[in-house]
PDB file of N, CA and C in Angstrom:
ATOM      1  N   UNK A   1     127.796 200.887  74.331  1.00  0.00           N
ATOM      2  CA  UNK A   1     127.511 201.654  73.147  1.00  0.00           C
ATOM      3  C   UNK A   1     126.585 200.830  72.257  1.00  0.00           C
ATOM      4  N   UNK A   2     125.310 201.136  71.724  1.00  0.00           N
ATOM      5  CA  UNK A   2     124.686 200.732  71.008  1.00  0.00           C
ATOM      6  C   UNK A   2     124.564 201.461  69.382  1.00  0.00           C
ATOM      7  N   UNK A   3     124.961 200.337  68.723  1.00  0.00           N
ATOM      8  CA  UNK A   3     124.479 200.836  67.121  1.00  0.00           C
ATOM      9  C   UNK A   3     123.521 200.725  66.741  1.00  0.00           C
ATOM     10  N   UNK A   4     123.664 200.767  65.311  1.00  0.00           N
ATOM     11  CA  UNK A   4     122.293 200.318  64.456  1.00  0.00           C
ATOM     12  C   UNK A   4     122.268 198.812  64.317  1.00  0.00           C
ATOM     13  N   UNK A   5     121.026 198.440  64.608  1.00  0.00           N
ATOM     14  CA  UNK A   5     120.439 197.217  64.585  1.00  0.00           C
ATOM     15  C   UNK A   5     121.101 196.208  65.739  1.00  0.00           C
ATOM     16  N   UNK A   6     121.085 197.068  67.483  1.00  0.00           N
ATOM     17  CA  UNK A   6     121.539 195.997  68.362  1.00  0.00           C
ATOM     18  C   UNK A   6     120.421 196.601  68.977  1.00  0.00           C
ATOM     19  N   UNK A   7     119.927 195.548  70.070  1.00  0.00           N
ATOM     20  CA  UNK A   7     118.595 195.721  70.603  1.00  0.00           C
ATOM     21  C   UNK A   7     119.494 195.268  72.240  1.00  0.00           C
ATOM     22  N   UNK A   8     118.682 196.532  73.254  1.00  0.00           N
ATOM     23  CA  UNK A   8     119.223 195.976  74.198  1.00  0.00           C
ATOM     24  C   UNK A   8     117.840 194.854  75.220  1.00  0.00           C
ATOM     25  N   UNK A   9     118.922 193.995  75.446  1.00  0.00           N
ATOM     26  CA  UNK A   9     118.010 192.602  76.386  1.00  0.00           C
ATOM     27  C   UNK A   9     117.543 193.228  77.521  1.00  0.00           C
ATOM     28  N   UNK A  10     117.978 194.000  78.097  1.00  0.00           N
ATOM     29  CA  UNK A  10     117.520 194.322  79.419  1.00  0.00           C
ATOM     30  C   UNK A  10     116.567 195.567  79.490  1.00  0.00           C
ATOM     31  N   UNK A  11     116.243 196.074  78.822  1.00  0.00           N
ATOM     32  CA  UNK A  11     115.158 197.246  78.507  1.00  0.00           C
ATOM     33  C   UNK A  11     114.232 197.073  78.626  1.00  0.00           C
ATOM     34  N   UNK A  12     113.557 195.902  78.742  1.00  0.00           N
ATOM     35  CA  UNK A  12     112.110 195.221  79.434  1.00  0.00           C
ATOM     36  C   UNK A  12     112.216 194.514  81.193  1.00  0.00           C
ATOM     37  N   UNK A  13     113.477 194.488  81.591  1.00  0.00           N
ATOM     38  CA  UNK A  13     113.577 193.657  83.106  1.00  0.00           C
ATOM     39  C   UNK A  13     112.627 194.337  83.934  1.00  0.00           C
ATOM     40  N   UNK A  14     112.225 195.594  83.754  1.00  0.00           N
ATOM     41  CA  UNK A  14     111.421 196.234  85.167  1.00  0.00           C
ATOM     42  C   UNK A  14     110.477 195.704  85.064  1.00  0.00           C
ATOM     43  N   UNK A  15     109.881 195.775  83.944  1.00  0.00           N
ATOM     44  CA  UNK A  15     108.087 195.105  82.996  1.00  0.00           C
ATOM     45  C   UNK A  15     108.035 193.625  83.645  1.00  0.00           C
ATOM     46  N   UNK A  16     108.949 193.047  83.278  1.00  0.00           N
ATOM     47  CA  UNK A  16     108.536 191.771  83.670  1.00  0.00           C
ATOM     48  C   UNK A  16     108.657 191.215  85.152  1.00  0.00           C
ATOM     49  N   UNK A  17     109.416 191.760  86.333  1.00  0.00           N
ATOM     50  CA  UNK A  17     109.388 191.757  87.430  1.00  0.00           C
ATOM     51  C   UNK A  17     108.066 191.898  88.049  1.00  0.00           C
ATOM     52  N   UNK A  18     107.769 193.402  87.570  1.00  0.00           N
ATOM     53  CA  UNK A  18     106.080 193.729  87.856  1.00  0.00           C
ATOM     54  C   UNK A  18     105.191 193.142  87.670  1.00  0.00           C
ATOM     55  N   UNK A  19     105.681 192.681  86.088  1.00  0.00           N
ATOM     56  CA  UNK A  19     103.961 191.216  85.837  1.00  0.00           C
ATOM     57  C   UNK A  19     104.220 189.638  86.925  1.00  0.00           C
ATOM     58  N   UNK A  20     105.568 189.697  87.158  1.00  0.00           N
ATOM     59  CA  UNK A  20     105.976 188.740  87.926  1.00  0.00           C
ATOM     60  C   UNK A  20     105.067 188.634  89.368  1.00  0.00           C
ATOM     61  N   UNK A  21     105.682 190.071  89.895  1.00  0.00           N
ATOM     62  CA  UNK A  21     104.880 190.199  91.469  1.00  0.00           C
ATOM     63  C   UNK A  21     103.648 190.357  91.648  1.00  0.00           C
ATOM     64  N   UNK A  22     103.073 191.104  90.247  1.00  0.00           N
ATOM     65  CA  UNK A  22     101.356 190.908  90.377  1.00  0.00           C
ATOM     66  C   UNK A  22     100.622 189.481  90.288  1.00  0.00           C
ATOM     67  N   UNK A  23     101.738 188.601  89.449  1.00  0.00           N
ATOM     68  CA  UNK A  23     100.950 187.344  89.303  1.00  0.00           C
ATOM     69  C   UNK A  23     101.196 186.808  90.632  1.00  0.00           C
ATOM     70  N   UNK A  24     101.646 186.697  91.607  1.00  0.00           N
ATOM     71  CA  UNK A  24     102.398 186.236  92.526  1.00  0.00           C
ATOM     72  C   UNK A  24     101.075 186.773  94.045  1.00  0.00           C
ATOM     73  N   UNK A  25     100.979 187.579  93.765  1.00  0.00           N
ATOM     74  CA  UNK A  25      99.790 188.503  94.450  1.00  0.00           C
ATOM     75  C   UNK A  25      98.418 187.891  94.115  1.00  0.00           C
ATOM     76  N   UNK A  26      98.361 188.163  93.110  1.00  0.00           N
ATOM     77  CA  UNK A  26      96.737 187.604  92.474  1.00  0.00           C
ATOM     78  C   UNK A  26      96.765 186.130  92.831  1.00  0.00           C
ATOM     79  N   UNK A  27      97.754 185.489  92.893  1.00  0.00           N
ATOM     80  CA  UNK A  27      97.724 183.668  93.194  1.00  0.00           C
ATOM     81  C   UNK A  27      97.549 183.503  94.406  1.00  0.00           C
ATOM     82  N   UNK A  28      98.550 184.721  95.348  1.00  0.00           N
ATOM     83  CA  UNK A  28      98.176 184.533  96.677  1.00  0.00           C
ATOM     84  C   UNK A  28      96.734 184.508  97.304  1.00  0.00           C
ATOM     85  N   UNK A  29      95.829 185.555  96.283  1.00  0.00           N
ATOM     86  CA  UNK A  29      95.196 186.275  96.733  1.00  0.00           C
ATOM     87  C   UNK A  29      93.815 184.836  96.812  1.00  0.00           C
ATOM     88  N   UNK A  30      93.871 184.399  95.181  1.00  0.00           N
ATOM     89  CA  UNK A  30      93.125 183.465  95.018  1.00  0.00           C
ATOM     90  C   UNK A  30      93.089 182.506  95.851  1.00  0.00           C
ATOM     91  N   UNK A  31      94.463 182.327  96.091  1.00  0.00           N
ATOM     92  CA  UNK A  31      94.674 180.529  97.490  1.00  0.00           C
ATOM     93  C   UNK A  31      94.020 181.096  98.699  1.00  0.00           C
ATOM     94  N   UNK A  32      93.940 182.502  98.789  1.00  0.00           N
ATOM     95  CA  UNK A  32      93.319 182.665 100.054  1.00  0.00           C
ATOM     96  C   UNK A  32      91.282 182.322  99.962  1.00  0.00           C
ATOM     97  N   UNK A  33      91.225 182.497  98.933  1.00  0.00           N
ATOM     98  CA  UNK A  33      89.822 182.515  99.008  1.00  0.00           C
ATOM     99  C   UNK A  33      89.515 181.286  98.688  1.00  0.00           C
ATOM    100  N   UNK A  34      90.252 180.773  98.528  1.00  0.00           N
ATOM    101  CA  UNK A  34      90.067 178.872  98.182  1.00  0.00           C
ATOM    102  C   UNK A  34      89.613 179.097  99.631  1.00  0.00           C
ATOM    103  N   UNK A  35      90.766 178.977 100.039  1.00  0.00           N
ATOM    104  CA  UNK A  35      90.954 178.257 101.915  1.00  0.00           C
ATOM    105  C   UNK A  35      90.340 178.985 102.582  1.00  0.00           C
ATOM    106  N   UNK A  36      89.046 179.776 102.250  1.00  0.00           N
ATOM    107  CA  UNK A  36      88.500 180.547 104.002  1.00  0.00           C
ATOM    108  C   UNK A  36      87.558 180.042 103.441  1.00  0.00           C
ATOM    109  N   UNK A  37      86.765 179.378 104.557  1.00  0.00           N
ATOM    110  CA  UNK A  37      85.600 178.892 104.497  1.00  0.00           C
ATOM    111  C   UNK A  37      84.468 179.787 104.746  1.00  0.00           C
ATOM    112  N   UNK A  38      83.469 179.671 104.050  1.00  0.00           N
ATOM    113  CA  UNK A  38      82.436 180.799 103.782  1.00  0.00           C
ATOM    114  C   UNK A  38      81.151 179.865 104.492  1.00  0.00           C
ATOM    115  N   UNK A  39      79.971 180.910 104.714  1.00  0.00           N
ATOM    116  CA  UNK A  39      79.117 179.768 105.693  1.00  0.00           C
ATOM    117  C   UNK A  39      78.075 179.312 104.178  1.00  0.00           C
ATOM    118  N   UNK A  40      78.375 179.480 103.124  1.00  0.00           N
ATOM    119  CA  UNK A  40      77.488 178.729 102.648  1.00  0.00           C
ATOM    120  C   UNK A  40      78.302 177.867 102.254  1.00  0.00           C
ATOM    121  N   UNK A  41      79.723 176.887 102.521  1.00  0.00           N
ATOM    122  CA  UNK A  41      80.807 175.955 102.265  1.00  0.00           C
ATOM    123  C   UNK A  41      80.161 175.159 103.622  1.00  0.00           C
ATOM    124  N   UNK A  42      80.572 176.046 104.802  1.00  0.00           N
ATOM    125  CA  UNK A  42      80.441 175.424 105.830  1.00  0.00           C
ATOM    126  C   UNK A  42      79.120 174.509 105.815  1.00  0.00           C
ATOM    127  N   UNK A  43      77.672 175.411 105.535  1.00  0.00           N
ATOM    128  CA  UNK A  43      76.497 174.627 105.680  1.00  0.00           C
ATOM    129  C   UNK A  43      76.428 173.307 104.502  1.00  0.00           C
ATOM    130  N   UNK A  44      77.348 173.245 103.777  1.00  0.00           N
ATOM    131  CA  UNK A  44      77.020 172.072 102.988  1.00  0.00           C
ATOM    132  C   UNK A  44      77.079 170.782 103.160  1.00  0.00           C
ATOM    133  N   UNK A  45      76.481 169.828 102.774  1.00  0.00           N
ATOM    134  CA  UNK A  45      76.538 168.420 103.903  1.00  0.00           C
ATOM    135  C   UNK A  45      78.040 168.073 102.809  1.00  0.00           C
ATOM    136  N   UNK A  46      78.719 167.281 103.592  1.00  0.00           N
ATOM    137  CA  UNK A  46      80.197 166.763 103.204  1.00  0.00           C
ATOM    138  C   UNK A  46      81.058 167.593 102.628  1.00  0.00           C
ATOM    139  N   UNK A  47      81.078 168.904 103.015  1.00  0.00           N
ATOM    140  CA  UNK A  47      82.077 169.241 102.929  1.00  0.00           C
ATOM    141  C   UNK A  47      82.965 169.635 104.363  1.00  0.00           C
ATOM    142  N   UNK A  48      84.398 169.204 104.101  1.00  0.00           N
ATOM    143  CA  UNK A  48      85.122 169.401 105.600  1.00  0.00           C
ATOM    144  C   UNK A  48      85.941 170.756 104.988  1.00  0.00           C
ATOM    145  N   UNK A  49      86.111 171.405 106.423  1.00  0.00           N
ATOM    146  CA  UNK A  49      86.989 172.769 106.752  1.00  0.00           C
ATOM    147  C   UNK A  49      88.607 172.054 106.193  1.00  0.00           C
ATOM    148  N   UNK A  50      88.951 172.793 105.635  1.00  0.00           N
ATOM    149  CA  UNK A  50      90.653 172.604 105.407  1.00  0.00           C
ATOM    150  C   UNK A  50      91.244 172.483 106.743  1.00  0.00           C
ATOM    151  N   UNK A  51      92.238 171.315 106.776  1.00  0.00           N
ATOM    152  CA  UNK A  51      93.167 171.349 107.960  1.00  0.00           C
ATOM    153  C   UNK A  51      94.012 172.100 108.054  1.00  0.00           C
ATOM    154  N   UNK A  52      94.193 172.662 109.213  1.00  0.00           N
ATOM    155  CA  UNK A  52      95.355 173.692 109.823  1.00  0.00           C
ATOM    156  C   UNK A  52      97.050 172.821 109.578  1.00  0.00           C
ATOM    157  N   UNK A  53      97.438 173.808 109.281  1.00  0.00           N
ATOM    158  CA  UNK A  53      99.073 173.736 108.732  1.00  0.00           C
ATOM    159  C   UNK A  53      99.499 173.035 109.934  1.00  0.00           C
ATOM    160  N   UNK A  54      99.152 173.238 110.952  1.00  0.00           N
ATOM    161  CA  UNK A  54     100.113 172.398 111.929  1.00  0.00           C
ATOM    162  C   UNK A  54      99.410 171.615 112.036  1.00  0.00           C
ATOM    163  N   UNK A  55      98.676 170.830 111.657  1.00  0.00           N
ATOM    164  CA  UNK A  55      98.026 169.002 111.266  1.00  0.00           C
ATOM    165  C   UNK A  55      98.186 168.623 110.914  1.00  0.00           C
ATOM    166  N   UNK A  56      99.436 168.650 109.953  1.00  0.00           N
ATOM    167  CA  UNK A  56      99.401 167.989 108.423  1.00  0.00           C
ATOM    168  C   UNK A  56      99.577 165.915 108.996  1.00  0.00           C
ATOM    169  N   UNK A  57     100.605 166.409 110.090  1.00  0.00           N
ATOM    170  CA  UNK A  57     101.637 165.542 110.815  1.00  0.00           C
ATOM    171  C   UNK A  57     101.444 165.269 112.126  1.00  0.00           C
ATOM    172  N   UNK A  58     101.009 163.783 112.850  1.00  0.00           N
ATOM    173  CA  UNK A  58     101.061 163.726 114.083  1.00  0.00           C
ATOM    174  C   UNK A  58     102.723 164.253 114.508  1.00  0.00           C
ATOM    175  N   UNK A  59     103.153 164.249 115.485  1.00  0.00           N
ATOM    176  CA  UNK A  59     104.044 164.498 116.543  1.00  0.00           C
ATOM    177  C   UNK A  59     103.922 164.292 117.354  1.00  0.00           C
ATOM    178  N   UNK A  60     103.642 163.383 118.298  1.00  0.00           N
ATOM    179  CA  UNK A  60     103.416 162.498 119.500  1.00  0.00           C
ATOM    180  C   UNK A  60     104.770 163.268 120.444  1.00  0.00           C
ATOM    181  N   UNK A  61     104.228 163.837 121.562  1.00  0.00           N
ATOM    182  CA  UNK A  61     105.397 163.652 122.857  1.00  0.00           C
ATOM    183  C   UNK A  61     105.861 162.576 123.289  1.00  0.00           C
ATOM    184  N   UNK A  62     106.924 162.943 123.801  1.00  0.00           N
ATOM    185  CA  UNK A  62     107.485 162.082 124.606  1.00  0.00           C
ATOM    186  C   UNK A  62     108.846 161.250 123.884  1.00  0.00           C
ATOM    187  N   UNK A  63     108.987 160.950 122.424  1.00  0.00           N
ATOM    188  CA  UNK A  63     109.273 160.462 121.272  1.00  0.00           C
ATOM    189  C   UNK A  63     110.521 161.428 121.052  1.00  0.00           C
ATOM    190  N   UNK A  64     112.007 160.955 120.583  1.00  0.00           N
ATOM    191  CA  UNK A  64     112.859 161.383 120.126  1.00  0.00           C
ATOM    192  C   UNK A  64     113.043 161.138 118.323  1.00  0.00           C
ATOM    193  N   UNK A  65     112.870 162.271 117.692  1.00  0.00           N
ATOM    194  CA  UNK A  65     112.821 162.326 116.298  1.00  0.00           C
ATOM    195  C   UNK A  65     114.287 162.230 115.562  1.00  0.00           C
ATOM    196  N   UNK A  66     114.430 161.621 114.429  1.00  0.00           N
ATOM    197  CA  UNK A  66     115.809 161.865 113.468  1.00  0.00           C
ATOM    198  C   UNK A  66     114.957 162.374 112.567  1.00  0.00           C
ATOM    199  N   UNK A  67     115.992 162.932 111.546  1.00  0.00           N
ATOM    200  CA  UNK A  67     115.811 163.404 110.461  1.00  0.00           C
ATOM    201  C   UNK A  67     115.285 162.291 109.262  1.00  0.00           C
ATOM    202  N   UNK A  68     115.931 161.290 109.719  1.00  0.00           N
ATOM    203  CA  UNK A  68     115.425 159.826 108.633  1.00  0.00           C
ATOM    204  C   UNK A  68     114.408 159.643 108.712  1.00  0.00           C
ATOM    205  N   UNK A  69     113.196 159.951 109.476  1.00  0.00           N
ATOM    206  CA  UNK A  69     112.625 159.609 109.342  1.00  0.00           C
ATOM    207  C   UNK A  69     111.928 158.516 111.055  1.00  0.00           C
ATOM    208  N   UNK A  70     112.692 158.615 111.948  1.00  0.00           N
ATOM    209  CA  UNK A  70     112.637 157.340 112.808  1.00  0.00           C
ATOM    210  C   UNK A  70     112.431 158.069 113.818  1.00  0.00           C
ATOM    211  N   UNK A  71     111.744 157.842 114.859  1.00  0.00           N
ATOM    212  CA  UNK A  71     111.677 157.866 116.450  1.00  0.00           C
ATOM    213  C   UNK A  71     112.227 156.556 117.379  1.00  0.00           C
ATOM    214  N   UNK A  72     112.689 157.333 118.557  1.00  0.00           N
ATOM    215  CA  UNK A  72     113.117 156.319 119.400  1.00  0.00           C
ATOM    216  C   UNK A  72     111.438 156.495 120.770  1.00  0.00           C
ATOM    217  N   UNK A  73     111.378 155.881 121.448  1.00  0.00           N
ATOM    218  CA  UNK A  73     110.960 156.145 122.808  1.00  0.00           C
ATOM    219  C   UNK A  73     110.715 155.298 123.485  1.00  0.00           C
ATOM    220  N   UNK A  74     112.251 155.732 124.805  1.00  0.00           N
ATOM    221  CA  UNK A  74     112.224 155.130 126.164  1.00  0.00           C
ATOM    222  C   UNK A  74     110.908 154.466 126.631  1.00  0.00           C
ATOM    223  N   UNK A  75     111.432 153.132 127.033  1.00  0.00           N
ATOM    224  CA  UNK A  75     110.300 152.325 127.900  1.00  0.00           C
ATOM    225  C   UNK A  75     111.396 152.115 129.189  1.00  0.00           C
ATOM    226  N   UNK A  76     112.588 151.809 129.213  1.00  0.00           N
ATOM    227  CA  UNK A  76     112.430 151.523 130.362  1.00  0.00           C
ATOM    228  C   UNK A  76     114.144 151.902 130.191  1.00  0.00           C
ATOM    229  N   UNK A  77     115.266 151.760 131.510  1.00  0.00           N
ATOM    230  CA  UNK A  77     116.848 151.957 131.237  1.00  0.00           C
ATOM    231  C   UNK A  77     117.413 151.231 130.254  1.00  0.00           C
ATOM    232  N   UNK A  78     116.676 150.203 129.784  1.00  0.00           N
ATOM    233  CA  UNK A  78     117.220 149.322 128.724  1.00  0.00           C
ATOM    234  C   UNK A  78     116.842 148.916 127.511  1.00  0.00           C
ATOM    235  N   UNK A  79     115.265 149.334 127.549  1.00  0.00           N
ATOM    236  CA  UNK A  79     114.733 149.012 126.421  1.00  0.00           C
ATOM    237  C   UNK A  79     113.865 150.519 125.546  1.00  0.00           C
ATOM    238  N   UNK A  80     114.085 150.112 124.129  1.00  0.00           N
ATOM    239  CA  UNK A  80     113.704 151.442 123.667  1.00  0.00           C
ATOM    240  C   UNK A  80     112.744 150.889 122.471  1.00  0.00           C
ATOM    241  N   UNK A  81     111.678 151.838 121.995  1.00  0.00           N
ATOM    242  CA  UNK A  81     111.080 151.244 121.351  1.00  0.00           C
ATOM    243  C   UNK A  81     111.228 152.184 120.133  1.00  0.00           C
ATOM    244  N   UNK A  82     111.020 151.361 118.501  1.00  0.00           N
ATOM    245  CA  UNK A  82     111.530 152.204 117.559  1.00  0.00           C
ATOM    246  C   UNK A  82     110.599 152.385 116.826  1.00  0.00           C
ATOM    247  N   UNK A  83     110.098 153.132 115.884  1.00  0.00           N
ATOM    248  CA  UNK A  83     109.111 153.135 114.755  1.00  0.00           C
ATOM    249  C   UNK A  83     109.649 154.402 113.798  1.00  0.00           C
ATOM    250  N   UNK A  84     108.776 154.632 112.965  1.00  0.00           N
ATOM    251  CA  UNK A  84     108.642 155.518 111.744  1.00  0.00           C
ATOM    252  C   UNK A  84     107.971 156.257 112.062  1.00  0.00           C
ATOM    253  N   UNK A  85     108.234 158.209 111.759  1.00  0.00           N
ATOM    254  CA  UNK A  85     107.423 159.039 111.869  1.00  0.00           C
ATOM    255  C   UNK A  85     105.978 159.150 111.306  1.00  0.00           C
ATOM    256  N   UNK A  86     104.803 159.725 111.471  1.00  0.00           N
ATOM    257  CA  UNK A  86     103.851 159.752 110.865  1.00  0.00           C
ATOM    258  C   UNK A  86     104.070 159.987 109.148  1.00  0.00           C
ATOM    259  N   UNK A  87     104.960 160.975 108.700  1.00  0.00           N
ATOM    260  CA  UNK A  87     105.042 161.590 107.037  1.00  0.00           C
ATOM    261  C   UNK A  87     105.739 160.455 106.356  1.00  0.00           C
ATOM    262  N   UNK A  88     106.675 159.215 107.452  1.00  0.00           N
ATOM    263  CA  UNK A  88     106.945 157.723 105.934  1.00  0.00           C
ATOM    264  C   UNK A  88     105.592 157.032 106.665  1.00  0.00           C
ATOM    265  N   UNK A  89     105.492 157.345 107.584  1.00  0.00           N
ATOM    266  CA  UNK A  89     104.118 155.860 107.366  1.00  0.00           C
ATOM    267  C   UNK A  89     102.946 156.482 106.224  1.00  0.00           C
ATOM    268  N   UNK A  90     102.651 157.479 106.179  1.00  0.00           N
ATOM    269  CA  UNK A  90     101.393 158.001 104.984  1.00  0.00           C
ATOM    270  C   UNK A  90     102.032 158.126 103.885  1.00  0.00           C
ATOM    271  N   UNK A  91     103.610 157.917 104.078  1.00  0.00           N
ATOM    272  CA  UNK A  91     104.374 157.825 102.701  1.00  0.00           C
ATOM    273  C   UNK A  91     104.571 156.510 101.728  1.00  0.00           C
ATOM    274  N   UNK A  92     105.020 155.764 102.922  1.00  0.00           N
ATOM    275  CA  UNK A  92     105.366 154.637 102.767  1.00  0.00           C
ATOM    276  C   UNK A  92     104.443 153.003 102.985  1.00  0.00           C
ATOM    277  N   UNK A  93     103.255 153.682 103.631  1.00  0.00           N
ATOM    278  CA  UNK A  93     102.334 152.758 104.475  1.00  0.00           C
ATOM    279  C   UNK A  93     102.995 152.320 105.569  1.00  0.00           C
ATOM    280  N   UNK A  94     102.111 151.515 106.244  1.00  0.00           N
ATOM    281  CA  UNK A  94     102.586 150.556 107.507  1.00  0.00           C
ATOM    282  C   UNK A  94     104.043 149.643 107.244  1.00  0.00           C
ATOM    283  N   UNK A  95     104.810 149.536 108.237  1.00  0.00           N
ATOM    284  CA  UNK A  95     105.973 148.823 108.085  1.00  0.00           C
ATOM    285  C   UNK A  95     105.687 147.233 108.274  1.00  0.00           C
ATOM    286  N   UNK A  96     105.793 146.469 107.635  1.00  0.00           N
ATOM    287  CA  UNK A  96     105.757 144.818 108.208  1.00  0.00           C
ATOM    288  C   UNK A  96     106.544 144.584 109.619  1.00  0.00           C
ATOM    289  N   UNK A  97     107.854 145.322 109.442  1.00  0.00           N
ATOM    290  CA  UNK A  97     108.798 145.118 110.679  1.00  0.00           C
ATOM    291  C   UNK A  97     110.542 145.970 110.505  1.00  0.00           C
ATOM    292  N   UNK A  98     110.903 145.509 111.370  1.00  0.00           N
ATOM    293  CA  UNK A  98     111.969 146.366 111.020  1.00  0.00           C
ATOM    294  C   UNK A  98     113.097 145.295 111.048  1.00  0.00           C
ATOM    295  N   UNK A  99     114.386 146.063 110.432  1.00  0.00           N
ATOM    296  CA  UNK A  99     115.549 144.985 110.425  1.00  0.00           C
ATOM    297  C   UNK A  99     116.744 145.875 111.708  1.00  0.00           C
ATOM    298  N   UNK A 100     116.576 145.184 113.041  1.00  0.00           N
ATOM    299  CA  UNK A 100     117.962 146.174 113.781  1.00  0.00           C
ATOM    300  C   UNK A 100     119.036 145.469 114.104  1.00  0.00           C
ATOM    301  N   UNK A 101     119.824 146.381 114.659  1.00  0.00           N
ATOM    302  CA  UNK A 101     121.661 145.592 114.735  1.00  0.00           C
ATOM    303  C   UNK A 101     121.085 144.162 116.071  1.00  0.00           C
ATOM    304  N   UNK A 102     122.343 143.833 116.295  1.00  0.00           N
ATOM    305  CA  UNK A 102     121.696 142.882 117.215  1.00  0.00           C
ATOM    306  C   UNK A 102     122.326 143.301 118.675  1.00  0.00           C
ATOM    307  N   UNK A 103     121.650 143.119 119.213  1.00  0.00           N
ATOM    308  CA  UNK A 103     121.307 143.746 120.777  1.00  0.00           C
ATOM    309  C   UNK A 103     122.818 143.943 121.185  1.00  0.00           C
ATOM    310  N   UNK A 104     123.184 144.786 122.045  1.00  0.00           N
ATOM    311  CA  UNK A 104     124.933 145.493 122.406  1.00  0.00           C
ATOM    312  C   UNK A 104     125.519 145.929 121.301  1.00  0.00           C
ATOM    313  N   UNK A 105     124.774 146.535 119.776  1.00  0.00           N
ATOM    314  CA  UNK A 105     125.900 146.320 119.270  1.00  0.00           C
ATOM    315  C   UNK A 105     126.022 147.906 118.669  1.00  0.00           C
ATOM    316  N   UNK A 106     127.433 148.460 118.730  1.00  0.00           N
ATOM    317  CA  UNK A 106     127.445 149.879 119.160  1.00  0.00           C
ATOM    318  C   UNK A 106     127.058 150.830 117.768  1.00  0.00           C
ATOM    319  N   UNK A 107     126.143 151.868 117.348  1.00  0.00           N
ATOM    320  CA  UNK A 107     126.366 152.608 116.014  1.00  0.00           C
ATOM    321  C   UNK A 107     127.241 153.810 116.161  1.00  0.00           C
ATOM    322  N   UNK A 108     128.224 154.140 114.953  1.00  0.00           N
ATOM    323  CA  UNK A 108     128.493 155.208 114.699  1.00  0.00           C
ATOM    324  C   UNK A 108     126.964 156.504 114.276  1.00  0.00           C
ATOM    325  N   UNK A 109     128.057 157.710 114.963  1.00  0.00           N
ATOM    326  CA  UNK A 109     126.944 158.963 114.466  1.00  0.00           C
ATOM    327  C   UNK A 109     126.798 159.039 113.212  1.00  0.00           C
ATOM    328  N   UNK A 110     125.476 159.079 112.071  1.00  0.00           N
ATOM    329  CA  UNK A 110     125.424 158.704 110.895  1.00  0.00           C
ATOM    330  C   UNK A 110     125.264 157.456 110.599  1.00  0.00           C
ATOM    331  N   UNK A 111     125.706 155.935 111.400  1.00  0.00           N
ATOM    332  CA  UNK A 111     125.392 155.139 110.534  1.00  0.00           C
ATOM    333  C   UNK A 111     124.248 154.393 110.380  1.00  0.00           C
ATOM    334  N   UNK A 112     123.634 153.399 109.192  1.00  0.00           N
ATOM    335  CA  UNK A 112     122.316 153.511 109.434  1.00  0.00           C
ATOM    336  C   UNK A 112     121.996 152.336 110.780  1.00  0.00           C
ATOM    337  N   UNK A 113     120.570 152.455 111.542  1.00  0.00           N
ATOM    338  CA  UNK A 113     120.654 151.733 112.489  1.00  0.00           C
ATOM    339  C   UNK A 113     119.332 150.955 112.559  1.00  0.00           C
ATOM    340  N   UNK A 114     118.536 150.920 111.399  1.00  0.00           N
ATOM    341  CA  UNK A 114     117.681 150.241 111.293  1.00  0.00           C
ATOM    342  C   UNK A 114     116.604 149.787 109.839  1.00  0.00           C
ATOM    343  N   UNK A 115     116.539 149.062 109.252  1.00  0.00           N
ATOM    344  CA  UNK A 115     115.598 149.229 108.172  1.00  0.00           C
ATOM    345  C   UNK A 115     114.776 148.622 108.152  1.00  0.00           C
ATOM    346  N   UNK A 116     113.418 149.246 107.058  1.00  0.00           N
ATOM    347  CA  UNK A 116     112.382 149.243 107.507  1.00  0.00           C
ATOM    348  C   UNK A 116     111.886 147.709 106.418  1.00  0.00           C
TER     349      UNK A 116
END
């Protein structure tokens, strides 16, 4: 029930949804025309084509990934070799070295097993 002098809050929600999704549209619309390359972009000396979304990041085969950040990959039944994914090395730079458990020695799932 509304009286005199109560204003209802929600009597504008449709309005602003709409200006919401148009701005949302028009931004899309703009990022698209950033990113397509036009041939008078292309013919310009130094300018490069935007990289494709799936470049951002090497991913090397062969390589077993964690979530931390780390790869393992098999060299041989006994020996494994360890490093940092491509997104901490451009994060973090190059590693000096790493710190690991010492050889036989068993990790729990979760615990940490190497630092950088």
């Amino acid at each position: 029930m509304q009286g005199v002098g109560t204003v209802d809050l929600f009597a504008t929600k449709g309005a602003e949804y709409l200006m919401v999704i148009g701005y949302l549209v028009l931004l899309a619309a703009f990022w698209r025309f950033l990113w397509t390359p036009s041939a008078a972009k292309a013919g310009a000396a130094g300018v490069r084509s935007p990289m494709p979304l799936g470049r951002w990041f090497d991913v090397p085969e062969g390589r077993y990934f964690h979530q931390g950040h780390a790869w393992v990959l098999p060299e041989s039944e006994d020996v494994v070799r360890v490093g940092m994914d491509d997104f901490a090395q451009k994060l973090l730079g190059r590693a000096a070295g790493f710190v690991l458990p010492e050889v036989g020695a068993r990790l729990a799932p979760g615990e940490r097993g190497w630092q950088g």
